[in-house]
Protein backbone atom coordinates (compact mmCIF):
# COMPACT_ATOMS: atom_id res chain seq x y z
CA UNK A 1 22.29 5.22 -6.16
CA UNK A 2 20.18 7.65 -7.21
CA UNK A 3 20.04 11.61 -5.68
CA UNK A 4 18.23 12.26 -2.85
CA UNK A 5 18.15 9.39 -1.48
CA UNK A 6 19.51 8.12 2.19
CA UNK A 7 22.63 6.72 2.25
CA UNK A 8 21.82 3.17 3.58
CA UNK A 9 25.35 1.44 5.70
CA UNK A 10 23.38 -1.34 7.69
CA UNK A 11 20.71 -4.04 6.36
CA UNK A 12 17.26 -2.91 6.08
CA UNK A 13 15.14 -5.58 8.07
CA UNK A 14 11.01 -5.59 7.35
CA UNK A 15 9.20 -7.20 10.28
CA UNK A 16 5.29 -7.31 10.99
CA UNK A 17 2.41 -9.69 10.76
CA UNK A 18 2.13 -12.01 7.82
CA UNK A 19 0.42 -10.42 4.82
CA UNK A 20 2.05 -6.90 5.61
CA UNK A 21 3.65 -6.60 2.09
CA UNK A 22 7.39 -7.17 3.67
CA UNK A 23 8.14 -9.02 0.45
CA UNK A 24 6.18 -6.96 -2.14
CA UNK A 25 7.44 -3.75 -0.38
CA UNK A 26 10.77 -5.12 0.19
CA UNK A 27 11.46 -6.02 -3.18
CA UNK A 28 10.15 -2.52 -4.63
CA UNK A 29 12.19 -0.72 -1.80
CA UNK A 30 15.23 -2.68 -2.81
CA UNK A 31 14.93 -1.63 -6.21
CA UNK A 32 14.50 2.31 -5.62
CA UNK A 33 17.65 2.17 -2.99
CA UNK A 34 19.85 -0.12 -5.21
CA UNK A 35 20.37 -2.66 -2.97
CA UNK A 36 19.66 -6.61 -3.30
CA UNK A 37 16.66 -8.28 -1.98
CA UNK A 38 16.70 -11.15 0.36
CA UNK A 39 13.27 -13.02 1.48
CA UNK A 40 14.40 -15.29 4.72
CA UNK A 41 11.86 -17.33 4.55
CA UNK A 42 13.26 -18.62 0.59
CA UNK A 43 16.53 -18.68 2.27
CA UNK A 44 15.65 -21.05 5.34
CA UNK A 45 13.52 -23.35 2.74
CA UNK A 46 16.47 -23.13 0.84
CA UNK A 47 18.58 -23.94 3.71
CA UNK A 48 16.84 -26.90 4.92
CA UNK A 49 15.65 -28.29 1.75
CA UNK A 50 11.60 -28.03 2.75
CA UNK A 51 9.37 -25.85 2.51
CA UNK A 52 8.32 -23.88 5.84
CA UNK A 53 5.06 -26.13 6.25
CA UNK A 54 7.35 -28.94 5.84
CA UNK A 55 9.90 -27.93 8.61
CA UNK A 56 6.91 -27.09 10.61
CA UNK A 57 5.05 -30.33 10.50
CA UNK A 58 8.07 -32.21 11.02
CA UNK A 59 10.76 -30.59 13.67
CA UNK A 60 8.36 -28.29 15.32
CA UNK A 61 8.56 -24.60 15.36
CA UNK A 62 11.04 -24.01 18.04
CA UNK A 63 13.52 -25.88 15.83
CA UNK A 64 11.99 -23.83 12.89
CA UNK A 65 12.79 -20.40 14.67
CA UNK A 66 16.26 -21.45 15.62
CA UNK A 67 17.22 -21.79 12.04
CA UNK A 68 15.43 -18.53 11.27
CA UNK A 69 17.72 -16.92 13.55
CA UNK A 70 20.79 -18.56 12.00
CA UNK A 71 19.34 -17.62 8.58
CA UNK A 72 19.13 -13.79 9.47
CA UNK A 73 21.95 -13.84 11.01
CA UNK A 74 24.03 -14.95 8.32
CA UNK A 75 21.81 -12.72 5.86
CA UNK A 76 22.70 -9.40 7.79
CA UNK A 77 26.03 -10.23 7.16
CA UNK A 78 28.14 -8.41 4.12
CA UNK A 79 26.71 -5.24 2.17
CA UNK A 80 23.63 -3.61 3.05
CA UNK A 81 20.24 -5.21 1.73
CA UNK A 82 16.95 -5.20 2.57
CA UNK A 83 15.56 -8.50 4.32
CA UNK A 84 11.95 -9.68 4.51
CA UNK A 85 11.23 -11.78 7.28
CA UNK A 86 8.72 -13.97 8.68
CA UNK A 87 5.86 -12.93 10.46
CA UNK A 88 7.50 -14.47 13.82
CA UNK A 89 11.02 -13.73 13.22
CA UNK A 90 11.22 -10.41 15.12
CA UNK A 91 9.22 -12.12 17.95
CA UNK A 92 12.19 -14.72 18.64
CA UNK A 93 14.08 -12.75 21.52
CA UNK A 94 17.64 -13.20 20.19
CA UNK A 95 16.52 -12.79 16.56
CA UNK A 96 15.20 -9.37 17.50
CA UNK A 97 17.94 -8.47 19.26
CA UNK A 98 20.41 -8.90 16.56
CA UNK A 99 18.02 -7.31 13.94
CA UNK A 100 17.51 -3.90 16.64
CA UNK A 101 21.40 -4.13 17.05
CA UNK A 102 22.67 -4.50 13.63
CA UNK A 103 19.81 -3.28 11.27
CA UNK A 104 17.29 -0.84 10.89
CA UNK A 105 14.26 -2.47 11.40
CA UNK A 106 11.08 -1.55 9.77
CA UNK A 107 7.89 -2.51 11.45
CA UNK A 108 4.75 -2.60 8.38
CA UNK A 109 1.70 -2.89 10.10
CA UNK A 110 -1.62 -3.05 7.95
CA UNK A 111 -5.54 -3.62 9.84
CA UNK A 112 -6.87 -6.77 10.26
CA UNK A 113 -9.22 -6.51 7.50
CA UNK A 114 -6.63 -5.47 4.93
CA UNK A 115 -4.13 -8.81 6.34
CA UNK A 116 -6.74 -11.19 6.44
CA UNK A 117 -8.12 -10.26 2.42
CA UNK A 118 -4.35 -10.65 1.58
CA UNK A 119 -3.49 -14.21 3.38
CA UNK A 120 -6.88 -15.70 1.94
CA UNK A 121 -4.89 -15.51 -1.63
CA UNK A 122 -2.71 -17.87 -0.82
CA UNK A 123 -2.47 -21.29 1.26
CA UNK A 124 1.03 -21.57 2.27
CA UNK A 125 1.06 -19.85 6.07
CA UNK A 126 1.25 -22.83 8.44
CA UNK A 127 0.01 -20.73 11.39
CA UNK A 128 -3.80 -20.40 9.20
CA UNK A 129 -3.84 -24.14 7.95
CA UNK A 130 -7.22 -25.20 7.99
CA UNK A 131 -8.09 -22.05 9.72
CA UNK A 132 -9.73 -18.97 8.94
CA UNK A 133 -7.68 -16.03 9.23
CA UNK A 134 -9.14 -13.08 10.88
CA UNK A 135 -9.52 -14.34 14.28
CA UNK A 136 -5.89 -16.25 14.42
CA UNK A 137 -4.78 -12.77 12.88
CA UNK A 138 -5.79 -10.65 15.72
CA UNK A 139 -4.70 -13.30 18.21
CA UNK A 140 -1.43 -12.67 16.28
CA UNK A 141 -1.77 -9.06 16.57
CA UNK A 142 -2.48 -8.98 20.34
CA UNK A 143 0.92 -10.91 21.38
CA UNK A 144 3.11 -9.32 19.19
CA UNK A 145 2.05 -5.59 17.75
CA UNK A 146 3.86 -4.61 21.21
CA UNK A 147 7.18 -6.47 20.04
CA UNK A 148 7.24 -5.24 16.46
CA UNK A 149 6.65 -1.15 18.02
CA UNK A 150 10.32 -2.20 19.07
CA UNK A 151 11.17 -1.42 15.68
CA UNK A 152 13.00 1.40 14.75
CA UNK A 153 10.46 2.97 12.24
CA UNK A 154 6.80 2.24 11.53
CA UNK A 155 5.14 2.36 8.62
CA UNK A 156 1.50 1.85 7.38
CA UNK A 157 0.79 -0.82 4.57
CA UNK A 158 -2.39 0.00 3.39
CA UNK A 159 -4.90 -1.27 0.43
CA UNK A 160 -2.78 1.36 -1.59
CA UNK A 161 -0.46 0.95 -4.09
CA UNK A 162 2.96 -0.26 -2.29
CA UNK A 163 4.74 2.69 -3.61
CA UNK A 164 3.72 4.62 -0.98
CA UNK A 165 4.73 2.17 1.80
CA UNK A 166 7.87 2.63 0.21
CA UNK A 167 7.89 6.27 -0.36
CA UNK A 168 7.02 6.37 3.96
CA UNK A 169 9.89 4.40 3.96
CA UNK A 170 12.59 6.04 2.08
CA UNK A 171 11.72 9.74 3.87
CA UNK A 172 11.80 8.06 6.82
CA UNK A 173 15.37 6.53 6.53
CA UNK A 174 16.28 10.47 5.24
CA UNK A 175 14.95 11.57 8.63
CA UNK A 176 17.25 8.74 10.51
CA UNK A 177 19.95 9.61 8.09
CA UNK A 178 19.61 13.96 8.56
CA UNK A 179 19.49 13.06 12.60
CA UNK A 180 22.23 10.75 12.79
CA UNK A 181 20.07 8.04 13.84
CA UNK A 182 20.92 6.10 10.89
């Protein structure tokens, strides 16, 4: 690892509403700490052998968010990493709890505007099937913005580049790290 940087000794968990950049960032922040890069929801497709619209349409999403939870908690385990997750993961009570316990969670949080123009690239969000985004986003945003703010940092993911999302990151595990909050 390279100088200057926080010595990282628990997984690094990135919660927040879909379209936040917790894989983009994740990946990029995985890179500059040296650590590996784990997206949950490839792991739970991976896992159940369908995709997450898939698992959705046919067991539900309470059975969907029960694997999640068995996914992340399996993921946590071993060396330090950083973890995307899916927009509802840190919303599942016992999920959360395990992630505030044994990880430093990361809450991105973006506007509305900025989430909405990102989801519309793709079509693969069950939760905005046949739906247009913006309003179901800030439904979204109403019920759980108070859950993620459990999170142990917060950072903003603007229309910037994602280096600085991950800059606000790293200097904000260094501030954890210099006040043993780490």
């Amino acid at each position: 690892m390279a100088s200057g940087l926080p010595k990282i000794s628990r997984p690094i968990v990135l919660v927040g509403l879909m379209g936040a950049g917790k894989s983009t960032i994740g990946k990029r922040l995985a890179k500059r700490l040296g650590l590996d890069f784990v997206d949950s929801d490839e792991e739970i497709e991976r896992a159940a052998d369908h995709s997450i619209s898939e698992i959705f349409d046919r067991f539900g999403e309470p059975s969907f968010r029960d694997g999640e939870r068995r996914v992340i908690a399996r993921l946590i385990e071993g060396p330090p990493k950083v973890i995307a997750t899916g927009g509802g993961a840190f919303i599942h009570e016992d999920t959360r709890r395990l992630i505030l316990e044994r990880c430093i969670a990361v809450w991105l949080d973006a506007s509305l505007e900025t989430l909405a123009e990102r989801v519309s690239r793709r079509d693969h969000r069950p939760l905005l099937k046949d739906r247009e985004p913006l309003p179901i986003l800030r439904e979204l945003s109403q019920k759980r913005n108070g859950i993620y703010a459990e999170a142990h940092l917060h950072v903003r993911s603007e229309p910037a580049p994602h280096e600085r999302a991950v800059d606000h990151i790293i200097r904000s595990l260094a501030e954890r790290e210099a006040t043993g909050t780490a």
